[in-house]
N, C-alpha and C. Protein backbone atom coordinates (compact mmCIF):
# COMPACT_ATOMS: atom_id res chain seq x y z
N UNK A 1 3.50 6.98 5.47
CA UNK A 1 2.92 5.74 5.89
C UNK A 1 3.77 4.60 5.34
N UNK A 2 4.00 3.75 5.84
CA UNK A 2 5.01 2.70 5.78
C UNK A 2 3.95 1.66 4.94
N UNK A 3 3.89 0.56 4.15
CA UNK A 3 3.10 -0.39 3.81
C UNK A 3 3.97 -1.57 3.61
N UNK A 4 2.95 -2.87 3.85
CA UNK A 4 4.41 -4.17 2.99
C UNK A 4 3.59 -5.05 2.16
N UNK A 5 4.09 -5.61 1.68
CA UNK A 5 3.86 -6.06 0.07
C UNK A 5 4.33 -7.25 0.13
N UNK A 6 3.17 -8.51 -0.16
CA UNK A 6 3.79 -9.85 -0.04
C UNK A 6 3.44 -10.26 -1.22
N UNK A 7 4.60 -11.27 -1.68
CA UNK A 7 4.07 -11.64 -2.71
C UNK A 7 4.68 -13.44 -2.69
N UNK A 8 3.24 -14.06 -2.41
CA UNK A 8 3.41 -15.83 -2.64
C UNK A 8 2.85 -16.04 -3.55
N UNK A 9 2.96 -17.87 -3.85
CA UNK A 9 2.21 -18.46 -4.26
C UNK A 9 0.68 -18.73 -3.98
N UNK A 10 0.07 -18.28 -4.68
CA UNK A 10 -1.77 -18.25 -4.47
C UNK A 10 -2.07 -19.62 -4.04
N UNK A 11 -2.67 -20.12 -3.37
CA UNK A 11 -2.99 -21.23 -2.56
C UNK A 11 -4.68 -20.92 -1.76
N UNK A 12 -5.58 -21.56 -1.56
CA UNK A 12 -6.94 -21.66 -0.91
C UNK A 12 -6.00 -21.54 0.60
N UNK A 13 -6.31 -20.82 1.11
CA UNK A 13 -6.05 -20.56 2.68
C UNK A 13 -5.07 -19.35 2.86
N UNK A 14 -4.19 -18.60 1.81
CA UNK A 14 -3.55 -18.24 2.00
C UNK A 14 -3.60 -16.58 2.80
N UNK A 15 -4.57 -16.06 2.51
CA UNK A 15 -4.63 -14.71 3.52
C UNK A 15 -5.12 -15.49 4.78
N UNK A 16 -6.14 -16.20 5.04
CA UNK A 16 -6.02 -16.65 5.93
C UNK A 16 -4.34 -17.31 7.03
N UNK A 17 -3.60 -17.23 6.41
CA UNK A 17 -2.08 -17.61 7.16
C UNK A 17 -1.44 -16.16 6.97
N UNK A 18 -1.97 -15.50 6.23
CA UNK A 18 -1.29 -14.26 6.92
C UNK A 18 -2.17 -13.56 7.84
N UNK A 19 -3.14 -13.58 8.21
CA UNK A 19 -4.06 -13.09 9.25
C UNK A 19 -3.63 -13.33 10.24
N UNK A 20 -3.74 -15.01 10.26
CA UNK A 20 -3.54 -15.42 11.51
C UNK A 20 -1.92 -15.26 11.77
N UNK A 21 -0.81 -15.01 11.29
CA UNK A 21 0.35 -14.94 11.44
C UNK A 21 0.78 -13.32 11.94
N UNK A 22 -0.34 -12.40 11.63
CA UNK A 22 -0.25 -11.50 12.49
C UNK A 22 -0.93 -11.23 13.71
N UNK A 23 -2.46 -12.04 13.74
CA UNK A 23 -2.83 -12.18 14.98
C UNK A 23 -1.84 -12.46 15.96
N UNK A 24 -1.68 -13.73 15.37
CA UNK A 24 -0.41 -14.80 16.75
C UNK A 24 0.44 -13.42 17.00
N UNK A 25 1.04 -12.55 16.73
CA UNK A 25 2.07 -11.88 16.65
C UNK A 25 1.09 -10.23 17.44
N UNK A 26 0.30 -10.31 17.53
CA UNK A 26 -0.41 -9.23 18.17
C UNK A 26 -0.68 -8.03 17.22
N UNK A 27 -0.32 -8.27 15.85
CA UNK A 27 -0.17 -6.71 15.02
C UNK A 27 -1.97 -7.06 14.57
N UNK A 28 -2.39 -5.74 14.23
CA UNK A 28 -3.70 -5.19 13.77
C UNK A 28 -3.49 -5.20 12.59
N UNK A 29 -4.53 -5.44 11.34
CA UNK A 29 -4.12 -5.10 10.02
C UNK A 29 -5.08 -3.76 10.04
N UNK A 30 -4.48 -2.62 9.64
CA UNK A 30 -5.27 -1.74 9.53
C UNK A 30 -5.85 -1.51 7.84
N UNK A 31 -4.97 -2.24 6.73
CA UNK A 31 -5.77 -2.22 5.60
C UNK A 31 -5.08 -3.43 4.69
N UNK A 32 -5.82 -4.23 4.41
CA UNK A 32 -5.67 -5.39 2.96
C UNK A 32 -5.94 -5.12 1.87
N UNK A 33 -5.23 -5.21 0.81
CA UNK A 33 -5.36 -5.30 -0.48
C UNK A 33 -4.81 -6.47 -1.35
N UNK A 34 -5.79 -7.87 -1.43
CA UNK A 34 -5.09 -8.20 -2.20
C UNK A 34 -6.19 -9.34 -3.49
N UNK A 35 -4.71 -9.39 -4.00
CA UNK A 35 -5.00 -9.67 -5.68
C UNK A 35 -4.48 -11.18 -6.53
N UNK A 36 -5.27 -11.87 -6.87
CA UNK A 36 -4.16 -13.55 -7.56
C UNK A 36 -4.21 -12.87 -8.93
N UNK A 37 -2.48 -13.29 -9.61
CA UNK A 37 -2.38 -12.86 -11.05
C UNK A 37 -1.64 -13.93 -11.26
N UNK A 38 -2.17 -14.54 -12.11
CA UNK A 38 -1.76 -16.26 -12.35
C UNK A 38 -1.95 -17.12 -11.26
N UNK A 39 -0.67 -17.59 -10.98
CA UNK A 39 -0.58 -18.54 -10.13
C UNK A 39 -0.05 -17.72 -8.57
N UNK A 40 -0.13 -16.13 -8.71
CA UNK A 40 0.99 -15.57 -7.70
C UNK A 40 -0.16 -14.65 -7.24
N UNK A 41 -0.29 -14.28 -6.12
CA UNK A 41 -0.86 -13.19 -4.90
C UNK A 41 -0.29 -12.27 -4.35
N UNK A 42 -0.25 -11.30 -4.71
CA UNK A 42 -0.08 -10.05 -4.23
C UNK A 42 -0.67 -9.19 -3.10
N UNK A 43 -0.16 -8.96 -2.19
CA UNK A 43 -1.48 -8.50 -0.68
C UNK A 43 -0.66 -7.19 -0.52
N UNK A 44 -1.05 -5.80 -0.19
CA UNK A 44 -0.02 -4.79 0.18
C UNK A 44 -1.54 -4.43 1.33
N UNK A 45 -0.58 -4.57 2.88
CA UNK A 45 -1.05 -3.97 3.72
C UNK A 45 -0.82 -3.06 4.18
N UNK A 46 -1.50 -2.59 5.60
CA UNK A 46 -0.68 -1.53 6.32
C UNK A 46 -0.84 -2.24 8.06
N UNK A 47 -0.45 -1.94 8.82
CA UNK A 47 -0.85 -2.45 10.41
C UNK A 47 -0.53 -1.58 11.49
N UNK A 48 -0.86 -1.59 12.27
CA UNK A 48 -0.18 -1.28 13.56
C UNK A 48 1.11 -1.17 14.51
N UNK A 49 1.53 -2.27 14.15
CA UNK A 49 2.79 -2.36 14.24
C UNK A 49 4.03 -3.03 13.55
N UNK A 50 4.52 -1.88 12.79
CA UNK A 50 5.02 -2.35 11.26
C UNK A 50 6.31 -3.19 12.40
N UNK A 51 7.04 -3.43 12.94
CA UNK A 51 8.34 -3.79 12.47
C UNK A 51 8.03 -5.63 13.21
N UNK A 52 6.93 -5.68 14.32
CA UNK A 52 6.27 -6.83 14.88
C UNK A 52 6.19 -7.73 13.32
N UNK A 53 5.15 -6.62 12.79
CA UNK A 53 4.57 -7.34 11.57
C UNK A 53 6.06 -7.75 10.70
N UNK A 54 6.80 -7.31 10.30
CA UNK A 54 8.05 -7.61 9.34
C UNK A 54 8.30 -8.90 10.15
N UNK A 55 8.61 -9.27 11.30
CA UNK A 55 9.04 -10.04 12.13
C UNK A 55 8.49 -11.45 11.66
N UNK A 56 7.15 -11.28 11.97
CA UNK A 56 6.15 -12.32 12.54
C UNK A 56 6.57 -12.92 10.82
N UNK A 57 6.05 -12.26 9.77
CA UNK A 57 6.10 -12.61 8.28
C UNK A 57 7.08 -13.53 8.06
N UNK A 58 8.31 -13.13 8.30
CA UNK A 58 10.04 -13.00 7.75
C UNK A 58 9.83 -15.17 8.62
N UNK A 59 9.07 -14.78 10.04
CA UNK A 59 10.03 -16.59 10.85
C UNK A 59 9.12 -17.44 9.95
N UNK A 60 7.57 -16.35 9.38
CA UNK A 60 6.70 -17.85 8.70
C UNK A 60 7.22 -17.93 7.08
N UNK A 61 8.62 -16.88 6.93
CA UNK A 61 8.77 -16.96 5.31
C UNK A 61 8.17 -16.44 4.45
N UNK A 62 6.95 -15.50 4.56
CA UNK A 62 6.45 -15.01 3.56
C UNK A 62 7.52 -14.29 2.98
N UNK A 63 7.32 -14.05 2.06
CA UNK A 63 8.43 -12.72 1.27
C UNK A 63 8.01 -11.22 1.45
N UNK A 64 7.79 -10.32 1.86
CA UNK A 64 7.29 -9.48 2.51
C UNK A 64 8.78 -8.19 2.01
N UNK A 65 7.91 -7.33 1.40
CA UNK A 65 8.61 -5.95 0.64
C UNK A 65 8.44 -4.78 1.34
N UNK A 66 8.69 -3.93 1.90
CA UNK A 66 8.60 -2.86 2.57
C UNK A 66 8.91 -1.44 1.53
N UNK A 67 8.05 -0.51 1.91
CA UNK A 67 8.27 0.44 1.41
C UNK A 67 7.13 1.77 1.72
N UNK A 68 7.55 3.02 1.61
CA UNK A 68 6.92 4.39 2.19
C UNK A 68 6.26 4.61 1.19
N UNK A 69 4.56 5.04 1.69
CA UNK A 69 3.53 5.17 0.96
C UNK A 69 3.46 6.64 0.68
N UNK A 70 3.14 7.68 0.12
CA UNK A 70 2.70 8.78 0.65
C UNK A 70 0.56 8.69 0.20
N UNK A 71 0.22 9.60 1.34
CA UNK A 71 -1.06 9.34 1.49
C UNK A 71 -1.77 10.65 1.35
N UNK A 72 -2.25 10.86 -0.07
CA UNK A 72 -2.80 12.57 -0.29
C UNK A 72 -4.22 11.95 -0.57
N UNK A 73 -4.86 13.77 -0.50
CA UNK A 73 -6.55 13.79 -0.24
C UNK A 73 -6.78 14.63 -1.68
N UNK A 74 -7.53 13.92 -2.58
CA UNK A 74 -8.33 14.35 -3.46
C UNK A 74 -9.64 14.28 -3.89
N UNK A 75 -10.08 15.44 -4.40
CA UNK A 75 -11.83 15.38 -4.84
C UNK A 75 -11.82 13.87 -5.32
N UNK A 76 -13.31 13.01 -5.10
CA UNK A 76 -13.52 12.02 -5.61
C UNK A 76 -14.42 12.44 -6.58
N UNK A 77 -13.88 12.58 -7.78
CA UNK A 77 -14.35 12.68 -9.77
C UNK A 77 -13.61 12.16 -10.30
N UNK A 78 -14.42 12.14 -11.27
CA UNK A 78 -13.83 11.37 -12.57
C UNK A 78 -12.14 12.65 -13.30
N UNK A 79 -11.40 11.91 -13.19
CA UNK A 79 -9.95 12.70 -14.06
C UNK A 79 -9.13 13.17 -12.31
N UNK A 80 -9.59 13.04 -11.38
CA UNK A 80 -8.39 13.56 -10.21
C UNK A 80 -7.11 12.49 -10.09
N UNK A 81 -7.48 11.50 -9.99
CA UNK A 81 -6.17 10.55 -10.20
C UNK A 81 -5.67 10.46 -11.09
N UNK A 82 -6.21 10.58 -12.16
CA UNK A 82 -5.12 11.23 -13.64
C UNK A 82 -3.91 12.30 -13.27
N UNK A 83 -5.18 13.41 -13.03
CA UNK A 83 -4.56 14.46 -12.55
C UNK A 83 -3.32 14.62 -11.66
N UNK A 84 -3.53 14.06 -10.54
CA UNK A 84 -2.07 13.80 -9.99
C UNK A 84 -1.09 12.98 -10.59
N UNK A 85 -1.52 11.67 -10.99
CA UNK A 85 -0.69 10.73 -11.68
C UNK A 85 -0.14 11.37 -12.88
N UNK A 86 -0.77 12.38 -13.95
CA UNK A 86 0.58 12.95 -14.51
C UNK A 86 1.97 13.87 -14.11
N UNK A 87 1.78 13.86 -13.15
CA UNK A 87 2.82 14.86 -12.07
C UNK A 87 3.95 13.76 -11.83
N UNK A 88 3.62 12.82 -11.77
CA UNK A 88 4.64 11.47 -11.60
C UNK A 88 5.28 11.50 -13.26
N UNK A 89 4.15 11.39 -14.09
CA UNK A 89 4.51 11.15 -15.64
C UNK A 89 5.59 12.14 -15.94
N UNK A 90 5.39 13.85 -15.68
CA UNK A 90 6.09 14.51 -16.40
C UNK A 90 7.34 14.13 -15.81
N UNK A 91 7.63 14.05 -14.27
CA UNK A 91 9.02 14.28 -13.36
C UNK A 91 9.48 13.12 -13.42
N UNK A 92 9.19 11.86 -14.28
CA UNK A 92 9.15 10.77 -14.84
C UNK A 92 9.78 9.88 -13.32
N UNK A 93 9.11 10.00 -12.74
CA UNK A 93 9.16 9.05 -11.56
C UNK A 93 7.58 7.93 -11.66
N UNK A 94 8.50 6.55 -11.50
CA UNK A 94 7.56 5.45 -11.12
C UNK A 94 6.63 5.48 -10.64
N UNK A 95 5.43 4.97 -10.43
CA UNK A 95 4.67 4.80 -9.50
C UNK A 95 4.96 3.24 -9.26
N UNK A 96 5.20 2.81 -7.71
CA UNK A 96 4.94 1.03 -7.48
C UNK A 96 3.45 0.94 -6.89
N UNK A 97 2.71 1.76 -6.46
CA UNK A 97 1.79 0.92 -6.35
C UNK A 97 0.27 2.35 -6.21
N UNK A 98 -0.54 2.07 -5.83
CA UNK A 98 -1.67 3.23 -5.70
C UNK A 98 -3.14 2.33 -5.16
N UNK A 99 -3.31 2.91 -4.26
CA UNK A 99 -4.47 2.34 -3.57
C UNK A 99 -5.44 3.11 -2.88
N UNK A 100 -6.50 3.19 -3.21
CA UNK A 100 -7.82 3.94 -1.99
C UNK A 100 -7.61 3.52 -1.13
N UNK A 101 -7.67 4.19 -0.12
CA UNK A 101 -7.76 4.00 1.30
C UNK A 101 -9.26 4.24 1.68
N UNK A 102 -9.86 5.70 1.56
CA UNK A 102 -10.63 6.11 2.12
C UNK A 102 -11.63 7.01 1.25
N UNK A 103 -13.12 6.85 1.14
CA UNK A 103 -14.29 7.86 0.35
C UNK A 103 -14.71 8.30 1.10
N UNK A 104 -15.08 9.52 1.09
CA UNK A 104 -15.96 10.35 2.36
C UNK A 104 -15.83 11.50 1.82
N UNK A 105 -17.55 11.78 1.75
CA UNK A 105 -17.59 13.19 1.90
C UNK A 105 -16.89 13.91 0.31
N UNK A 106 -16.90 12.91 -0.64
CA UNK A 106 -16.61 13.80 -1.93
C UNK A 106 -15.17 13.86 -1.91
N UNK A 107 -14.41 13.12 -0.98
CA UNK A 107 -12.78 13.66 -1.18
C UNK A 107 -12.56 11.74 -1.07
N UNK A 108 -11.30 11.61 -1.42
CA UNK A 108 -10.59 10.00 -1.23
C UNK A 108 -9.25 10.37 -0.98
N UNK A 109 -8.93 9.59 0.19
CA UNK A 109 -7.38 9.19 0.13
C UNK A 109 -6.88 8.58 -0.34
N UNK A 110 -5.88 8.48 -0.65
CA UNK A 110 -4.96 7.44 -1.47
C UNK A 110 -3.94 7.31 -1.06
N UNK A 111 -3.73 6.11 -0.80
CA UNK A 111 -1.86 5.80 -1.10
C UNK A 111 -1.31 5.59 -2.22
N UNK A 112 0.18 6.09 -2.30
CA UNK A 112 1.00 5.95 -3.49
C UNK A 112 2.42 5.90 -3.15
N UNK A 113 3.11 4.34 -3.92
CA UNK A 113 4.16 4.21 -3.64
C UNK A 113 5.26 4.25 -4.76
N UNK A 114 6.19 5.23 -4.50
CA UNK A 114 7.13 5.64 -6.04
C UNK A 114 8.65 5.13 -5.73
N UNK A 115 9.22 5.32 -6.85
CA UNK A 115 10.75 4.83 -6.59
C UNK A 115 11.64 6.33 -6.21
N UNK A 116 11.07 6.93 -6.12
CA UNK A 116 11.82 8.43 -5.46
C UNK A 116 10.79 8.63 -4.56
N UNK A 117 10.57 8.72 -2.89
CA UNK A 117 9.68 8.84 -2.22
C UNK A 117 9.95 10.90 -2.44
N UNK A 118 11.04 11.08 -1.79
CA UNK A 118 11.28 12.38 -1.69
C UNK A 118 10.77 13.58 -2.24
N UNK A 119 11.21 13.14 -3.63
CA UNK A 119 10.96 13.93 -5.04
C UNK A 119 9.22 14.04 -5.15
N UNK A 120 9.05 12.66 -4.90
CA UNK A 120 7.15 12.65 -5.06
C UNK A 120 6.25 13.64 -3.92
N UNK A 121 6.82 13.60 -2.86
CA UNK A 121 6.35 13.99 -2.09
C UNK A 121 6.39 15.47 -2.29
N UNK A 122 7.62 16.15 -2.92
CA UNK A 122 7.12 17.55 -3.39
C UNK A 122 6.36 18.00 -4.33
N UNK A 123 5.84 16.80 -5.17
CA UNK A 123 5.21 17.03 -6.51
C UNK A 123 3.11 16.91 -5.68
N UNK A 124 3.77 16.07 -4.99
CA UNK A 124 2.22 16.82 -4.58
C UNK A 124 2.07 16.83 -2.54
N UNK A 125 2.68 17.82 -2.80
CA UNK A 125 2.36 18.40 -1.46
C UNK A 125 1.36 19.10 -1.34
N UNK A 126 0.69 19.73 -1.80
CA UNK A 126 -0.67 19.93 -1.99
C UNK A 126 -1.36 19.92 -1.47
N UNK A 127 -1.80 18.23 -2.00
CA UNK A 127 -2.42 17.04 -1.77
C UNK A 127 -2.84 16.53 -0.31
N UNK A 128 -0.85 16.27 0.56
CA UNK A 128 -0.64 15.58 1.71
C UNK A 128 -1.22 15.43 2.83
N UNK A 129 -1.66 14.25 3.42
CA UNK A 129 -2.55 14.20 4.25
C UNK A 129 -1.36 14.16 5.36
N UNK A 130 -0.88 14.72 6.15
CA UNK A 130 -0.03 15.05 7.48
C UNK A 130 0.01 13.62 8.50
């Protein structure tokens, strides 16, 4: 799964101008996440049509980061995201980012974005939601 990652200045209106900057542009947001840490906002989405969406971002200037999510299914308890997340620890690969996607039914998806997509992706294949 592809995701992008903006990161502005926090401002009153500001997801609102990225909404509408993908409306105008026809892309769907299929998931928002975002966060003010200081003075700065962090949003990592996903959409419909990633390269529209890079587009539409890039003419209004947002700063907009791209990068491959992988998206595995684990029991929802207490210690499972540990659990995988030391698999990153031992093979000492990064994590950039980690996000729920989805609860249902006792299991959660997740996204997770590392600085070795490759390598991660064999550490928990397992996991992988196809």
């Amino acid at each position: 799964m592809k995701q992008i990652t903006i990161v502005a200045a926090d401002h009153p209106g500001l997801a609102a101008d990225i909404a509408e900057t993908l409306s105008t542009a026809g892309v769907n947001i299929d998931t928002l996440t975002a966060e003010a840490i200081g003075g700065t906002m962090v949003a990592i989405l996903t959409v419909d049509k990633y390269d529209e969406a890079l587009r539409a971002l890039a003419a209004r200037r947002f700063q907009a980061i791209t990068e491959d999510a992988l998206v595995i299914r684990i029991d929802d308890k207490p210690g499972e995201l540990a659990r995988i997340t030391h698999r990153f620890k031992d093979a000492n690969i990064n994590i950039r980012s980690i996000r729920f996607v989805r609860r249902e039914g006792g299991k959660a998806m997740v996204a997770i974005a590392t600085e070795r997509t490759d390598e991660a992706m064999e550490l928990v294949r397992d996991t992988l939601v196809s």
